[in-house]
C-alpha atoms as a PDB file:
ATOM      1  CA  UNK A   1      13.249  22.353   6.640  1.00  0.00           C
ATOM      2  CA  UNK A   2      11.171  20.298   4.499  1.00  0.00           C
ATOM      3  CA  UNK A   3       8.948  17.285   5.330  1.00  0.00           C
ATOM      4  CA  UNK A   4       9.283  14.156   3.321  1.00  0.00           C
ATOM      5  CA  UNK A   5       7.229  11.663   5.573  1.00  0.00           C
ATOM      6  CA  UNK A   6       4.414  11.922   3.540  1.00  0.00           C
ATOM      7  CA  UNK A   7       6.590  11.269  -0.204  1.00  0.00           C
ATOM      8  CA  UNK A   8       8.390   8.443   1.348  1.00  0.00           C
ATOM      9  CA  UNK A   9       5.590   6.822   3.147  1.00  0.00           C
ATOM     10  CA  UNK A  10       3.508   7.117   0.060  1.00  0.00           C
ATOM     11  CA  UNK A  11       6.151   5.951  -2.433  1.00  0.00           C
ATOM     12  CA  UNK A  12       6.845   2.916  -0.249  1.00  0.00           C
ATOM     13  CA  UNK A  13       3.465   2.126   0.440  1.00  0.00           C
ATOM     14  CA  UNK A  14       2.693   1.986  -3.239  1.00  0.00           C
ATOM     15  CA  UNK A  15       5.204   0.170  -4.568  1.00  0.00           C
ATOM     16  CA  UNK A  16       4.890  -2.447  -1.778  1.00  0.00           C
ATOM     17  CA  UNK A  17       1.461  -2.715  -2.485  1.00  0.00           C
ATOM     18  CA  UNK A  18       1.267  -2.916  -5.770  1.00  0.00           C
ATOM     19  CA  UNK A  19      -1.620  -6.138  -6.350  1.00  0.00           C
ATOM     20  CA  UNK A  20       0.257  -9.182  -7.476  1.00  0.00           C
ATOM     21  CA  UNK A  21       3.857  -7.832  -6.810  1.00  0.00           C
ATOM     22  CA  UNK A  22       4.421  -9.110  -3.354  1.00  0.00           C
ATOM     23  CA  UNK A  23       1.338 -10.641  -2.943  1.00  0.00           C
ATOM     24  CA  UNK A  24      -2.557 -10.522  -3.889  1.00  0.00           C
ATOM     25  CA  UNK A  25      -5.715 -10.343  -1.860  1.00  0.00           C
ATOM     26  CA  UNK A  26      -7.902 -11.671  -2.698  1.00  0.00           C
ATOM     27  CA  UNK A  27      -6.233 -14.157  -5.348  1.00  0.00           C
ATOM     28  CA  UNK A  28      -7.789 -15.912  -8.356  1.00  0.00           C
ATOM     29  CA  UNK A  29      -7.894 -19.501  -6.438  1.00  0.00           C
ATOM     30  CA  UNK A  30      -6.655 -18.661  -2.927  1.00  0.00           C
ATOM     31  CA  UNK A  31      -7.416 -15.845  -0.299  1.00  0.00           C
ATOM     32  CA  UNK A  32      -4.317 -14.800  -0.470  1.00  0.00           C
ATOM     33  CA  UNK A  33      -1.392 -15.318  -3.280  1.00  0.00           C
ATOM     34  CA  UNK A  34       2.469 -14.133  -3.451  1.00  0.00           C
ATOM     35  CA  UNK A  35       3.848 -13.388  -6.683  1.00  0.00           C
ATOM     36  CA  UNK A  36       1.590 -14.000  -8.651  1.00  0.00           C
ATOM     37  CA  UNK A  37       1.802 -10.820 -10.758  1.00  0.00           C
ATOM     38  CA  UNK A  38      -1.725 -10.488 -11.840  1.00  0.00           C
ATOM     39  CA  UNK A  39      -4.468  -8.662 -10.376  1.00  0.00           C
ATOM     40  CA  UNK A  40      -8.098  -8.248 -10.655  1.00  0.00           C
ATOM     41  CA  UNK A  41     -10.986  -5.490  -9.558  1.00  0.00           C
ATOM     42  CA  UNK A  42     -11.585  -6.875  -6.501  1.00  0.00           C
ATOM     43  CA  UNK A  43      -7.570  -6.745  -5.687  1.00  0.00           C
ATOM     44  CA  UNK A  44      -7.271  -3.382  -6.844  1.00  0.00           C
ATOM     45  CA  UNK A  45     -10.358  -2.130  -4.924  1.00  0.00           C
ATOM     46  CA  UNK A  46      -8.866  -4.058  -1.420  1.00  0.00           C
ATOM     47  CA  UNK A  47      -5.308  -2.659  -2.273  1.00  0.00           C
ATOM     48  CA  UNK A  48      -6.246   0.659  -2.867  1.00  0.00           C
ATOM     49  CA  UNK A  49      -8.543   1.021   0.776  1.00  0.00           C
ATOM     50  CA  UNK A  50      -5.773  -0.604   2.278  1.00  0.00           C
ATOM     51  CA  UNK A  51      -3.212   2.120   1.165  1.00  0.00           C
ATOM     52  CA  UNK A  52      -5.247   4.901   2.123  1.00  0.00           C
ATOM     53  CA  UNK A  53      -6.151   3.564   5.911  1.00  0.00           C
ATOM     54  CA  UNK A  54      -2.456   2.731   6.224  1.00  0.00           C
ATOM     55  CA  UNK A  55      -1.590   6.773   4.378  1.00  0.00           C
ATOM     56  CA  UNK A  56      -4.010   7.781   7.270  1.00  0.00           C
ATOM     57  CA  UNK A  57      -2.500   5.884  10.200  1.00  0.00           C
ATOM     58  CA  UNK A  58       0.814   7.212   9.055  1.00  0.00           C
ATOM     59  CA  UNK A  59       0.586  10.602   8.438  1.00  0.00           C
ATOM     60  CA  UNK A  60      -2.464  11.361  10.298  1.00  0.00           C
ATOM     61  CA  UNK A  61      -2.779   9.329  13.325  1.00  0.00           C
ATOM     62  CA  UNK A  62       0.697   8.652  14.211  1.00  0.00           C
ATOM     63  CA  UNK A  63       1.925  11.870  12.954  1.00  0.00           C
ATOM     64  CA  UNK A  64       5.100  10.880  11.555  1.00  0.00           C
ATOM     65  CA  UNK A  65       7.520  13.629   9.936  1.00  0.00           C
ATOM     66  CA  UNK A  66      11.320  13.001   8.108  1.00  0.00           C
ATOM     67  CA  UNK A  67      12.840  16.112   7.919  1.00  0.00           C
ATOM     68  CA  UNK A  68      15.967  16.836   5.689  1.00  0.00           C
END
């Protein structure tokens, strides 16, 4: 049986936290912007350390596994 927890979490993740798709933190004029669809460095950088402390809750801390 294979494991596809980490793909799905990871693909999902991503996508949902794409900077300016759903929303961006920090925004050009406000904290925090939806829809926007631009970004900056600073979003990318606080998008990026977000996805990997939520990849490590996930996968690591809360041991999650999707087996198929």
């Amino acid at each position: 049986m294979k494991d596809y927890a980490a793909l799905l979490i990871a693909s999902a993740l991503f996508a949902f936290l794409s900077p300016g798709l759903v929303f961006q933190m920090p925004g050009k004029e406000r904290p925090f912007a939806f829809m926007n669809m631009k970004t900056s460095v600073a979003s990318m950088f606080l998008h990026t350390v977000i996805y990997g402390l939520l990849m490590i809750l996930f996968l690591v801390v809360l041991d999650i596994h999707i087996y198929a």
